[in-house]
C-alpha atoms as a PDB file:
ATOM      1  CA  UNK A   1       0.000   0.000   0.000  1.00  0.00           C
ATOM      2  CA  UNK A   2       2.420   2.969   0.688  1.00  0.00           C
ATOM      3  CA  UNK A   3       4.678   1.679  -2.033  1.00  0.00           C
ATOM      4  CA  UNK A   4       1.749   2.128  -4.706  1.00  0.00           C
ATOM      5  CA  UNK A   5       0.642   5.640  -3.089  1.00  0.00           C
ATOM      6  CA  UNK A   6       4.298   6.597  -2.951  1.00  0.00           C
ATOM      7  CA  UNK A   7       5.091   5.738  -6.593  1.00  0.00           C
ATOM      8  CA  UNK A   8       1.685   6.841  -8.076  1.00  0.00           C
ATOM      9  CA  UNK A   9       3.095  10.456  -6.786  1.00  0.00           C
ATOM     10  CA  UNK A  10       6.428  10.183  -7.497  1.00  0.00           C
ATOM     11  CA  UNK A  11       5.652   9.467 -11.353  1.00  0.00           C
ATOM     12  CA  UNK A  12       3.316  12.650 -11.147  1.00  0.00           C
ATOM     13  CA  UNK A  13       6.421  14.413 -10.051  1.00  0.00           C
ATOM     14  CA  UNK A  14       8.599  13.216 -12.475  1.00  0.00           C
ATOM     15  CA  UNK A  15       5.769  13.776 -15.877  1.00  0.00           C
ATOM     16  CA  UNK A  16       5.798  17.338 -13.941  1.00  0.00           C
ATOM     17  CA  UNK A  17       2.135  17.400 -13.140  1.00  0.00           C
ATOM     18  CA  UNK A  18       1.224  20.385 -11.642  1.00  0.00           C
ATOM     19  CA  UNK A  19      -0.750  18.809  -9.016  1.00  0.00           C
ATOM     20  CA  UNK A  20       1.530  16.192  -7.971  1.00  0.00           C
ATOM     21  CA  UNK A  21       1.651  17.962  -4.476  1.00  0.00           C
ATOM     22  CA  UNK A  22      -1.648  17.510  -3.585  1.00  0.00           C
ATOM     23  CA  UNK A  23      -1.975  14.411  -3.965  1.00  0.00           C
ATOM     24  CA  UNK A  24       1.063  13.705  -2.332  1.00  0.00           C
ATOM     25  CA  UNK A  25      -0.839  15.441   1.038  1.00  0.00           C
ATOM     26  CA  UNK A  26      -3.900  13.431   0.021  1.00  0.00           C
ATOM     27  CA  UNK A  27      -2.046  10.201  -0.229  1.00  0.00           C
ATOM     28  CA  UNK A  28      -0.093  10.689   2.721  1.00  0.00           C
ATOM     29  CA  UNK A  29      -3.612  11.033   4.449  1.00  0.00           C
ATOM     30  CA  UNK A  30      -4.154   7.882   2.802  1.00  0.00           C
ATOM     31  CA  UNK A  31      -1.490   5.980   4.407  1.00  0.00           C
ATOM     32  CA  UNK A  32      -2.113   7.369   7.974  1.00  0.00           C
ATOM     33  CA  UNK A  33      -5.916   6.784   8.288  1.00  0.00           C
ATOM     34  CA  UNK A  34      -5.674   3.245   6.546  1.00  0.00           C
ATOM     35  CA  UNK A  35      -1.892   1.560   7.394  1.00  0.00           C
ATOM     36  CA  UNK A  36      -2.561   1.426  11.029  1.00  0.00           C
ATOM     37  CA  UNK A  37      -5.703  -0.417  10.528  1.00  0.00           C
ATOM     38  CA  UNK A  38      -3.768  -2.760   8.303  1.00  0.00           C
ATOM     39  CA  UNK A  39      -3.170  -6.356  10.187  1.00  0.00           C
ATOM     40  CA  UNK A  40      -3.310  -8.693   7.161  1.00  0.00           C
ATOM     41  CA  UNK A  41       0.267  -8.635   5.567  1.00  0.00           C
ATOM     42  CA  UNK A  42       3.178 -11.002   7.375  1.00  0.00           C
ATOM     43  CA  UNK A  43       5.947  -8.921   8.773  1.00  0.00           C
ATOM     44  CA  UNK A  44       9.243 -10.595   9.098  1.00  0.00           C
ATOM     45  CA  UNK A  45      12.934 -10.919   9.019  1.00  0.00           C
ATOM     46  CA  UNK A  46      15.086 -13.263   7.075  1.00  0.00           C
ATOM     47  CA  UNK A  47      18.354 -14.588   9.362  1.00  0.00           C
ATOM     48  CA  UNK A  48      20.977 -14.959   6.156  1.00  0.00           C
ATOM     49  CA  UNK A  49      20.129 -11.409   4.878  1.00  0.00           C
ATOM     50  CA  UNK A  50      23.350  -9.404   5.039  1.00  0.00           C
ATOM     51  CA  UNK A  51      21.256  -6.277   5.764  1.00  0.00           C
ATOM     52  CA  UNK A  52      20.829  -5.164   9.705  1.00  0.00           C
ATOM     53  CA  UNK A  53      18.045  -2.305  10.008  1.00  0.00           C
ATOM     54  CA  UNK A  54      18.732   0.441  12.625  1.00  0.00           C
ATOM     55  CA  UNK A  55      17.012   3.234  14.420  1.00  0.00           C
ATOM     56  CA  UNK A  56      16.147   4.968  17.494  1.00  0.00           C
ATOM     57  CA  UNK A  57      13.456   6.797  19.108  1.00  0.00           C
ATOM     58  CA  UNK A  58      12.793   9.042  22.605  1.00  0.00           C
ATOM     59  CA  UNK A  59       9.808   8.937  24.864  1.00  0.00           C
ATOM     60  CA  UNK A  60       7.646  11.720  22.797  1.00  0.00           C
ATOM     61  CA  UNK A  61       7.414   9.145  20.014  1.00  0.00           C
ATOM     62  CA  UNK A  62       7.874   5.794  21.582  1.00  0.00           C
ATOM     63  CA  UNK A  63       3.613   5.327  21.122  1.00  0.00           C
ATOM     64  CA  UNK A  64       4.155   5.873  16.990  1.00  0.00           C
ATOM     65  CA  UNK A  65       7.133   4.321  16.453  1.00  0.00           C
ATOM     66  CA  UNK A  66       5.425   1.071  16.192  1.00  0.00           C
ATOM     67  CA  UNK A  67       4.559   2.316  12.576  1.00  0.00           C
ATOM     68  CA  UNK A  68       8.042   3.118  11.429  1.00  0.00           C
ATOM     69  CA  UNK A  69       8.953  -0.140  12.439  1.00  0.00           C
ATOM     70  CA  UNK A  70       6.172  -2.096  11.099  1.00  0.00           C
ATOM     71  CA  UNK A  71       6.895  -1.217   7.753  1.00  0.00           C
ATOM     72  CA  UNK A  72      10.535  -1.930   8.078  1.00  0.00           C
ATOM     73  CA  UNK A  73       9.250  -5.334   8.724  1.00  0.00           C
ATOM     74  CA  UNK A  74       6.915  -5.834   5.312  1.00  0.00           C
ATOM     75  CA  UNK A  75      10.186  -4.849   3.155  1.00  0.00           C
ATOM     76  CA  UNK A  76      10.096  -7.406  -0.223  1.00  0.00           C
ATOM     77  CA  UNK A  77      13.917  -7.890   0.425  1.00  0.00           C
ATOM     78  CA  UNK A  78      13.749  -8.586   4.305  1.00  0.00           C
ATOM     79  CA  UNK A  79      16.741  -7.365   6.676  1.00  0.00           C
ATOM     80  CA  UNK A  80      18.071  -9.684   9.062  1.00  0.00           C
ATOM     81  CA  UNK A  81      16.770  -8.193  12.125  1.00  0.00           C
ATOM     82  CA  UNK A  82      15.582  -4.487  12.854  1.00  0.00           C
ATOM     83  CA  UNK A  83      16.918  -3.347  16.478  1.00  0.00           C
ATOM     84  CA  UNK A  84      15.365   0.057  18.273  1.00  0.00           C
ATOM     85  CA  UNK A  85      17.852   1.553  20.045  1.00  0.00           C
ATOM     86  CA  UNK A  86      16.676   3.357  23.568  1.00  0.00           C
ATOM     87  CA  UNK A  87      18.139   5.311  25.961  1.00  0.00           C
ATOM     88  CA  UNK A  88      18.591   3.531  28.875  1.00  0.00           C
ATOM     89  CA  UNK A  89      18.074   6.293  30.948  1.00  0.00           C
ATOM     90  CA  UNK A  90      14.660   7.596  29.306  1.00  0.00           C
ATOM     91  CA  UNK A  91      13.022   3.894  29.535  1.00  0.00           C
ATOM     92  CA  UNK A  92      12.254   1.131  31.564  1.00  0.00           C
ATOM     93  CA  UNK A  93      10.737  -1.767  30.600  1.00  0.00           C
ATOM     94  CA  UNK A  94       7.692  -0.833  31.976  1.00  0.00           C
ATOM     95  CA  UNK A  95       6.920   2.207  29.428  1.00  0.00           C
ATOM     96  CA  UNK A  96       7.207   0.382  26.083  1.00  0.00           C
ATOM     97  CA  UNK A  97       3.925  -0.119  24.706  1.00  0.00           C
ATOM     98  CA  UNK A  98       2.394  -3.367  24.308  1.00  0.00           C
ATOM     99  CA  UNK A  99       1.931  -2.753  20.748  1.00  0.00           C
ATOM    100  CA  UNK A 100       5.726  -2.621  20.165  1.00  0.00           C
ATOM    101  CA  UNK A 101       6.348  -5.083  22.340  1.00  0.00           C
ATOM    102  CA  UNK A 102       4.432  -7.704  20.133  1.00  0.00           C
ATOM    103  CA  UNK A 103       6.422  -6.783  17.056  1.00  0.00           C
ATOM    104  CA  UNK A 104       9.255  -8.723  18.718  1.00  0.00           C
ATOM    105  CA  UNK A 105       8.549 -11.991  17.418  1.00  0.00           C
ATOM    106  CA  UNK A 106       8.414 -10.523  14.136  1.00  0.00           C
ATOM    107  CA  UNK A 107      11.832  -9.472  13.731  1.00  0.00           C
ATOM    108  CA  UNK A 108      12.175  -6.611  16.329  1.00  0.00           C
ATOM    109  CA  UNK A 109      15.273  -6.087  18.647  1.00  0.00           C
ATOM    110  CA  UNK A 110      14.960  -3.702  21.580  1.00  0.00           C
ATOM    111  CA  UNK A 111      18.372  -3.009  22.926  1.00  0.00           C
ATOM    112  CA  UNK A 112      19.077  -0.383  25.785  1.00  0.00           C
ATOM    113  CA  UNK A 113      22.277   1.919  25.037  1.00  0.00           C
ATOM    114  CA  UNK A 114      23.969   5.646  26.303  1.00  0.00           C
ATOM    115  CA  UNK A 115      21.801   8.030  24.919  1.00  0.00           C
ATOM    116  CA  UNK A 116      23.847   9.948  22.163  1.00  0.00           C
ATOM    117  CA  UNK A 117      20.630  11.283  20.733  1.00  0.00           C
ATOM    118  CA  UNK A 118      20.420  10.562  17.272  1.00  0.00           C
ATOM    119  CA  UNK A 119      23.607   8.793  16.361  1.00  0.00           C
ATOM    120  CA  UNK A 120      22.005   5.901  18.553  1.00  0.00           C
ATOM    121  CA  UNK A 121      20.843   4.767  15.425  1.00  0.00           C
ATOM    122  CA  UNK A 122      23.752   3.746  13.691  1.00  0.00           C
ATOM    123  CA  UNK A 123      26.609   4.180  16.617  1.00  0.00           C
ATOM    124  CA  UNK A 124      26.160   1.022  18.072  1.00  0.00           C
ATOM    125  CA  UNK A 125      24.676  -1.239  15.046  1.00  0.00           C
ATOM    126  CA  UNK A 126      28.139  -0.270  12.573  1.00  0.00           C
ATOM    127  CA  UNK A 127      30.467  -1.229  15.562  1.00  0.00           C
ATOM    128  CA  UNK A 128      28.396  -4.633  16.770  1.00  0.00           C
ATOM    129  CA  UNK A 129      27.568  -5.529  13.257  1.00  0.00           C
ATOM    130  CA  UNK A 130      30.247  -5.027  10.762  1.00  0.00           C
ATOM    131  CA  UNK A 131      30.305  -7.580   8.611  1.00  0.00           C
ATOM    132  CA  UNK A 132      26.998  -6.383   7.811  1.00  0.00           C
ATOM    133  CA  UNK A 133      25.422  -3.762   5.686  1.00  0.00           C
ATOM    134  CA  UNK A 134      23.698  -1.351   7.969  1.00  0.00           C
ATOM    135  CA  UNK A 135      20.248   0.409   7.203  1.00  0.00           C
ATOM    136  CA  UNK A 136      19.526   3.100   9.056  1.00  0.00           C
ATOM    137  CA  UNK A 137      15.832   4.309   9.446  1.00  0.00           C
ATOM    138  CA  UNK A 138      14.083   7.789  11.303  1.00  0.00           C
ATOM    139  CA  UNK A 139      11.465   6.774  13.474  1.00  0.00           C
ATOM    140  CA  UNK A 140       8.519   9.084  11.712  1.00  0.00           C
ATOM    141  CA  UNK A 141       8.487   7.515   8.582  1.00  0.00           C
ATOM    142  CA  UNK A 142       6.394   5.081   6.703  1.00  0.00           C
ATOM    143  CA  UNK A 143       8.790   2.890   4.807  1.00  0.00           C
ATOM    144  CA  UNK A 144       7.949   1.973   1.131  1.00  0.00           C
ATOM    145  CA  UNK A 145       7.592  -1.809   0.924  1.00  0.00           C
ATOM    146  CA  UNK A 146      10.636  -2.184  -1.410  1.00  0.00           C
ATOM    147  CA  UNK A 147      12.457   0.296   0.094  1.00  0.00           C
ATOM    148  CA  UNK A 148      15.262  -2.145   1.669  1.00  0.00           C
ATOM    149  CA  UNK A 149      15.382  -3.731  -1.836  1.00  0.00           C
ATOM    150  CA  UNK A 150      15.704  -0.518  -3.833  1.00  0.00           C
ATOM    151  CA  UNK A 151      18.681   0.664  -1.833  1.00  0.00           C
ATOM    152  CA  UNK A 152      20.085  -2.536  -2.408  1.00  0.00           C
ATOM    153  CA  UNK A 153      19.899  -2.570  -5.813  1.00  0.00           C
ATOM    154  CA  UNK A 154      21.578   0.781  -6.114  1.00  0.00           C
ATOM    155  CA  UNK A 155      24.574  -0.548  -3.946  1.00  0.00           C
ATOM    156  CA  UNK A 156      25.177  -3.311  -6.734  1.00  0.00           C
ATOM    157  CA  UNK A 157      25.395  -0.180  -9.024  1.00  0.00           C
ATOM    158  CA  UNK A 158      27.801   1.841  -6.457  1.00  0.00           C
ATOM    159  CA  UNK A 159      29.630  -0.883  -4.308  1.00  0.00           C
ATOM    160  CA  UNK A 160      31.662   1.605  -2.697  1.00  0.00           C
ATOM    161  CA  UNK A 161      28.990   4.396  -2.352  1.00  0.00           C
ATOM    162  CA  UNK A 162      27.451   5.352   0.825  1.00  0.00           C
ATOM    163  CA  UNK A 163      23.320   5.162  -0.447  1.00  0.00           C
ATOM    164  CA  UNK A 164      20.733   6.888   0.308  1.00  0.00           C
ATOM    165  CA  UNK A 165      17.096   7.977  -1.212  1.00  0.00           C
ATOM    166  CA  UNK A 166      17.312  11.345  -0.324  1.00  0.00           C
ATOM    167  CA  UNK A 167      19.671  14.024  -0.235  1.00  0.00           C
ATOM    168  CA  UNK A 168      21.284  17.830  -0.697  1.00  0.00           C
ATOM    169  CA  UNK A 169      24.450  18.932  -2.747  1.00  0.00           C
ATOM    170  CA  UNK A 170      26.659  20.679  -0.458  1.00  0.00           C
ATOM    171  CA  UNK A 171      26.875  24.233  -1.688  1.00  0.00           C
ATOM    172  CA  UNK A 172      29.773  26.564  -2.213  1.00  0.00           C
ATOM    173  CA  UNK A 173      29.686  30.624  -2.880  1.00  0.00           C
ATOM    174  CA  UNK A 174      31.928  32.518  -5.387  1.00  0.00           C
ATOM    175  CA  UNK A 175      34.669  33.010  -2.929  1.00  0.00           C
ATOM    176  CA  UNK A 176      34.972  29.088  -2.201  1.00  0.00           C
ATOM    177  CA  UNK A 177      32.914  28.992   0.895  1.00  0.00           C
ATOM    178  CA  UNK A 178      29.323  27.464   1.904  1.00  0.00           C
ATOM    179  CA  UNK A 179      26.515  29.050   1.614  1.00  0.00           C
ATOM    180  CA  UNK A 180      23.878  28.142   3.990  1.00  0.00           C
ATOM    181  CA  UNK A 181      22.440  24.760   4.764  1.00  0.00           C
ATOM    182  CA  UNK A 182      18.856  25.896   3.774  1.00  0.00           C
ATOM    183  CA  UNK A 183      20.355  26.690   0.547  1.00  0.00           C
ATOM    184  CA  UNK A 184      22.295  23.557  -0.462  1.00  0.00           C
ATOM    185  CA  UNK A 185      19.921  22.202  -3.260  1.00  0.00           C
ATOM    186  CA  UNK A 186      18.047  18.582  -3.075  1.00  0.00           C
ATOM    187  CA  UNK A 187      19.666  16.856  -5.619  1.00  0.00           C
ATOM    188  CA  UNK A 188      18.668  13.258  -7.081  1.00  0.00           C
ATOM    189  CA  UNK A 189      20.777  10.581  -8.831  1.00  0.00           C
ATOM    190  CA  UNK A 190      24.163  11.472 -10.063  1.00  0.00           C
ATOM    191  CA  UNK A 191      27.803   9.965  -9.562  1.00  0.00           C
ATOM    192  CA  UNK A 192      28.738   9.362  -6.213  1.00  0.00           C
ATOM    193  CA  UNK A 193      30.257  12.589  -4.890  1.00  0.00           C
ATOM    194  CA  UNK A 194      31.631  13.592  -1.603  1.00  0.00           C
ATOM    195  CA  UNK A 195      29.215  16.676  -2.098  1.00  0.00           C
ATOM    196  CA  UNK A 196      26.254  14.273  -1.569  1.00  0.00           C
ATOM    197  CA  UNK A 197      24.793  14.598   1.614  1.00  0.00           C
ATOM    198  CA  UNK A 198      22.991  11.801   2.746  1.00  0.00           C
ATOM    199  CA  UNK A 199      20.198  12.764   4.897  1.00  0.00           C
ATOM    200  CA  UNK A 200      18.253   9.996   7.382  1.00  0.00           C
ATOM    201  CA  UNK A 201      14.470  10.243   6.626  1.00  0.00           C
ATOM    202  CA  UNK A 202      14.570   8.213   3.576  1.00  0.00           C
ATOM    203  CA  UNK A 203      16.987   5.498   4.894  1.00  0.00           C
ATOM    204  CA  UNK A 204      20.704   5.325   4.400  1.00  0.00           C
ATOM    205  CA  UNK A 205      22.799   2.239   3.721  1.00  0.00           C
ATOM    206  CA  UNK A 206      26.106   1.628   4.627  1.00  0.00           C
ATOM    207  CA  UNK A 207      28.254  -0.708   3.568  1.00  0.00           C
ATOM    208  CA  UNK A 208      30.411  -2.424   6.022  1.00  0.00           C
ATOM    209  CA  UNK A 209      33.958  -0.215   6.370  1.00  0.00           C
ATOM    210  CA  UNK A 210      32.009   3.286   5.346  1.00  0.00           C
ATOM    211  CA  UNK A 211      33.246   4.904   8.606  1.00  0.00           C
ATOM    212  CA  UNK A 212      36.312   5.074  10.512  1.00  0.00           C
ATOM    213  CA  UNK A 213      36.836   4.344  13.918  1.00  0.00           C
ATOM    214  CA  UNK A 214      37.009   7.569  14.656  1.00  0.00           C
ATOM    215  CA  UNK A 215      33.286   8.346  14.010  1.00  0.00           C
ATOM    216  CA  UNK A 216      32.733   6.543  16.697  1.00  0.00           C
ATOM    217  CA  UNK A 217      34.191   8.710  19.948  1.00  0.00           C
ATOM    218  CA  UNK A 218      31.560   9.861  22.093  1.00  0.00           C
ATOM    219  CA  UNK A 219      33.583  12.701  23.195  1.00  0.00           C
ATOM    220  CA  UNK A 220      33.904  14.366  20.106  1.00  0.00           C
ATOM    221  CA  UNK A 221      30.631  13.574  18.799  1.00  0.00           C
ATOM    222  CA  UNK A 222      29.117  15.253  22.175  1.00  0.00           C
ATOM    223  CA  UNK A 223      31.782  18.708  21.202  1.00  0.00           C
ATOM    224  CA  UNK A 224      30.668  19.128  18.035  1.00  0.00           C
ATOM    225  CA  UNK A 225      27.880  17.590  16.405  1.00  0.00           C
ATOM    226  CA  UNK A 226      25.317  16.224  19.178  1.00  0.00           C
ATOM    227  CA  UNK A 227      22.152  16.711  17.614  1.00  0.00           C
ATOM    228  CA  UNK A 228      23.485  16.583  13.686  1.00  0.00           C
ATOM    229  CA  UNK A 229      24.049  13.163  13.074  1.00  0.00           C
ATOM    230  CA  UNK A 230      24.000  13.635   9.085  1.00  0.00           C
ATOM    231  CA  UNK A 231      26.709  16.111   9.231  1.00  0.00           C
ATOM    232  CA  UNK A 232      28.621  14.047  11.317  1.00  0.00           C
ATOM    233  CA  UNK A 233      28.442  10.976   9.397  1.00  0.00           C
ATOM    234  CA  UNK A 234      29.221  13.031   5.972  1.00  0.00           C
ATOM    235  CA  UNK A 235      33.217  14.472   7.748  1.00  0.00           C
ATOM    236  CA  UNK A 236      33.416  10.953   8.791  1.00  0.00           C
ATOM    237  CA  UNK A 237      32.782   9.531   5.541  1.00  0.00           C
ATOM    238  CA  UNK A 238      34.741  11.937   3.456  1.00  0.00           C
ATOM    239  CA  UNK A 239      37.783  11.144   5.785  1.00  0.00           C
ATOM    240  CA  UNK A 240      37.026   7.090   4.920  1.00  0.00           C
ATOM    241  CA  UNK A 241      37.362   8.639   1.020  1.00  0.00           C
ATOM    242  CA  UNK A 242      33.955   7.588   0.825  1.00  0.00           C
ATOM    243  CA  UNK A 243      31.593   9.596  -1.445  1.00  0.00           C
ATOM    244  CA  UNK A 244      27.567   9.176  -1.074  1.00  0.00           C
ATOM    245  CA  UNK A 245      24.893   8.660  -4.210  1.00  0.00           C
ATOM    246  CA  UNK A 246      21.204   9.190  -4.529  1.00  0.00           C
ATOM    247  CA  UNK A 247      19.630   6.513  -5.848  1.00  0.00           C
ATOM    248  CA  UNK A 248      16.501   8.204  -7.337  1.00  0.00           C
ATOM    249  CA  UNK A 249      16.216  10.147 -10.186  1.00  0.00           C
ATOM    250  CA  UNK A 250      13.395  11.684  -8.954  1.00  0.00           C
ATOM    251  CA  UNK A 251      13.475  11.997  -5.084  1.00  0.00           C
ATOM    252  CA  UNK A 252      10.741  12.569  -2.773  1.00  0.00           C
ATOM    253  CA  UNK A 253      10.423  12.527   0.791  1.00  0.00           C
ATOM    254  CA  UNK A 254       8.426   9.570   2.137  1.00  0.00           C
ATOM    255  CA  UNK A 255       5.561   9.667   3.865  1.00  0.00           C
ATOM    256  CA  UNK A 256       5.852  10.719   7.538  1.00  0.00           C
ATOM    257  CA  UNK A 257       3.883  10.042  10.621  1.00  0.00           C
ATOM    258  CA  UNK A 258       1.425  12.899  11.050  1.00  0.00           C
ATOM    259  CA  UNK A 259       1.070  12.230  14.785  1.00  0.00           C
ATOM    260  CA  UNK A 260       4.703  13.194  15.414  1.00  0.00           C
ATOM    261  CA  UNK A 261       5.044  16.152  13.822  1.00  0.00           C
ATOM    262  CA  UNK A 262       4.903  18.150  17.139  1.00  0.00           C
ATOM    263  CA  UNK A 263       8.462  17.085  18.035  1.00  0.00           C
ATOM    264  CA  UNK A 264      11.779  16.336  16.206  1.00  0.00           C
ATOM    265  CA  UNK A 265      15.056  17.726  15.946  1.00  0.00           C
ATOM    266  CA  UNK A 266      14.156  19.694  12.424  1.00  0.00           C
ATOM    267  CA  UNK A 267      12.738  22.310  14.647  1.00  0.00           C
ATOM    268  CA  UNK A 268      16.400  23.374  15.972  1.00  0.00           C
ATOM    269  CA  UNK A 269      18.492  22.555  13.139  1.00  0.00           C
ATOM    270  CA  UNK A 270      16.625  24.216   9.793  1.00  0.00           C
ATOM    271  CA  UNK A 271      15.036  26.755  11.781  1.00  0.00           C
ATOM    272  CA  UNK A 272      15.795  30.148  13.164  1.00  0.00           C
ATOM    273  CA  UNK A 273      18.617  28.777  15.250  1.00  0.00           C
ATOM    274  CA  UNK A 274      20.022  27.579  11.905  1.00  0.00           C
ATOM    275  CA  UNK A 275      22.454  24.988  14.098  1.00  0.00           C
ATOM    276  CA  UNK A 276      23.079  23.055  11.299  1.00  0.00           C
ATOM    277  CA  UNK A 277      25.100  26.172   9.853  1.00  0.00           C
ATOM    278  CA  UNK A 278      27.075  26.244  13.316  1.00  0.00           C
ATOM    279  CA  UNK A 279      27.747  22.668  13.464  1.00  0.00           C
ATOM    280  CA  UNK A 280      28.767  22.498  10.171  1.00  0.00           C
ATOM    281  CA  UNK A 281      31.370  25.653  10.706  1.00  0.00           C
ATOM    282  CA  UNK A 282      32.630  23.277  13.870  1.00  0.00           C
ATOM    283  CA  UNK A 283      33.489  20.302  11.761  1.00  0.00           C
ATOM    284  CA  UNK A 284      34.957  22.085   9.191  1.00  0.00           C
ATOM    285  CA  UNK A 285      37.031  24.075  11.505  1.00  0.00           C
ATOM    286  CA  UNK A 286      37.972  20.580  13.400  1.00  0.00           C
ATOM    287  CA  UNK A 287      38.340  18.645   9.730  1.00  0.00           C
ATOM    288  CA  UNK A 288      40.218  21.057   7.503  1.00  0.00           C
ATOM    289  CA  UNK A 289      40.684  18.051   4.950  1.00  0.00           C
ATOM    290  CA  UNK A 290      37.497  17.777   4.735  1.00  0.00           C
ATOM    291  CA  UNK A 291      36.512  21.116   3.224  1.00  0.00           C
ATOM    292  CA  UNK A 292      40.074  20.356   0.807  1.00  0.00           C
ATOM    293  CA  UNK A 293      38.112  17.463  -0.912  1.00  0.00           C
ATOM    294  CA  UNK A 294      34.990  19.095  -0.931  1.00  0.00           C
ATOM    295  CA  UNK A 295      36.476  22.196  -2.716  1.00  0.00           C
ATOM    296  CA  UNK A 296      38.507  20.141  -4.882  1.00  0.00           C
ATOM    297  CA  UNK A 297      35.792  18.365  -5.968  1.00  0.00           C
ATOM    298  CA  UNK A 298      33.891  21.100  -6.390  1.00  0.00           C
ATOM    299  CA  UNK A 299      36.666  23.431  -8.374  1.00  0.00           C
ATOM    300  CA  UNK A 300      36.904  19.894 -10.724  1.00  0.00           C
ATOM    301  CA  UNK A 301      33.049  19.859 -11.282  1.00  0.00           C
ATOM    302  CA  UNK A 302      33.055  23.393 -12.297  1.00  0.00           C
ATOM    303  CA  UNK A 303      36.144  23.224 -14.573  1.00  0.00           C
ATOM    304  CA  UNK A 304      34.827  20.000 -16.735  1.00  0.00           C
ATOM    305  CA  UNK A 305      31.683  22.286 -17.657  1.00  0.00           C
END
C-alpha cells in the first residue's frame, strides 16, 4: 500500500504534473488513516540477509514508532533483524507499549544503550555488526515496501557508495565557501560525490567499512555535532574517502507520521537557530581536509563544464 501511493506520486512528479503535491498530502492522508488499521500482511525478518536495520526513538514518540517499524518489517527484500535503540536512561521496561512489544517476534530487537541522541541509530549497530550492511531508518516515517530492496539494488550499481534515497548537494559561494544549509539544493541521482549529503528520513545504507573508527568517539561527537548526526556521518565519511549517491532520479520525501510532527530535531536545526550552519562551521574548523576534498571536488566539477 504505501509503495503504490508513494510511486503513483512520485511518477506525477517526475511527468511534472502540476498537481503532484496535492496528492502527495492526500495520499499521505491515505497511508495514515488506513496503514494502522492494516493487520493482514506477514511482517518478518530473514536470518541470512546481510542487511541489519537500525534506528532509534525518545519517549515523545515511543507510542508511533510502532509504525516506522512495522513497515521496516513488510520490506520485499527482508533485513536480518531491525533493532530500536533506547536510551537507557529515558526507559524502563515498563513504558514500552504493548503494541511494540508484540512486534518482537516478528523481527524486532529492543536493545538499551547511552543516549547519544540521534547517532544511537547507527553508533552502536556499525560497531556490533560489521560484517553487515547497515540500514539506518528515522522513526517518523512510513517505509515503502521495497524500500530495503531498492537501496540494495543501487549498492550493486555503487559498491563503494554510501546510499541513500534522499539528499542535498553541499553548496559553495563565489569566494569558495558554503553558503547556507537551507540553501544547499536537493539533488537526485548522479555519480557518487563527496558533495552528496545523505540525509536519514529516507533510509541510508552503509556498507560495512564506510566509517572510521574515529566516528565513533563519544567525546567528540558530544563537542561538536550532538544533535546533527548527518553532518557528522558526511566528515566521517569523506575522511574514509567515501563519497555518497542518490539513488533516485526523482526523489521525494516519504511519507511521515502525522502524529509526530509536534516534536523532532528539524525544529532546531533548519530553523531560526540555523544549528546546522554552526555545526557544520565546527566540523569544518575541526576537519580542515574535509573542506580540501569538498572544494577540490567542487573546483573539478566546475572546470569539466
Amino acid at each position: 500500500m504505501i509503495r503504490c501511493l508513494y510511486e503513483a506520486v512520485r511518477k506525477m512528479k517526475k511527468k511534472n504534473r502540476p498537481y503532484w503535491r496535492l496528492v502527495y498530502k492526500i495520499n499521505k492522508g491515505l497511508v495514515n488513516l488506513l496503514y494502522p488499521l492494516d493487520h493482514k500482511k506477514m511482517r518478518g525478518v530473514d536470518p541470512d540477509s546481510p542487511v541489519i536495520v537500525s534506528l532509534t526513538t525518545y519517549p515523545a514518540r515511543i507510542g508511533q514508532v510502532r509504525l516506522a517499524v512495522s513497515s521496516l518489517l513488510r520490506q520485499t527484500m527482508k533485513p536480518r533483524k531491525v533493532i530500536l535503540w533506547l536510551a537507557e536512561e529515558q526507559f524502563t521496561q515498563g513504558g514500552i507499549p504493548e503494541s511494540l512489544r508484540k512486534l518482537e517476534s516478528q523481527g524486532l530487537e529492543i536493545r538499551f544503550c547511552e543516549d547519544l541522541k540521534p547517532h544511537k541509530k547507527y553508533y552502536y549497530a556499525v560497531q556490533e555488526y560489521p560484517d553487515c550492511w547497515i540500514v539506518t531508518a528515522d522513526d517518523d516515517i512510513f517505509y515503502p515496501e521495497d524500500h530495503i530492496e531498492r537501496l540494495w539494488r543501487a549498492h550493486d550499481k555503487y559498491q563503494d557508495a554510501v546510499v541513500c534515497r534522499w539528499s542535498h548537494r553541499i553548496g559553495f559561494d563565489a569566494k569558495g565557501g558554503f553558503v547556507p544549509y537551507n540553501d544547499w539544493s536537493d539533488n537526485g541521482e548522479e555519480p557518487p560525490a563527496y558533495a552528496t549529503l545523505a540525509v536519514g528520513c529516507n533510509g541510508i545504507l552503509y556498507p560495512p567499512g564506510s566509517l572510521p573508527k574515529e566516528t565513533f568517539d563519544p567525546a567528540v561527537i558530544a563537542e561538536t555535532a550532538l544533535y546533527t548526526d548527518d553532518l557528522w556521518l558526511k566528515c566521517m565519511e569523506i575522511r574514509n574517502g567515501r563519497r555518497a549517491v542518490n539513488c533516485d532520479e526523482i526523489p521525494l520525501i516519504y511519507f511521515n507520521i502525522l502524529s509526530t510532527r509536534k516534536s523532532g530535531l528539524w525544529k532546531d536545526n533548519i530553523g531560526e537557530s540555523a544549528e546546522n550552519d554552526k555545526v557544520w562551521g565546527r566540523l569544518m574548523e575541526r576537519y580542515p581536509d574535509v573542506w580540501e576534498r569538498l572544494k577540490e571536488e567542487y573546483e573539478h566539477d566546475r572546470n569539466r563544464v
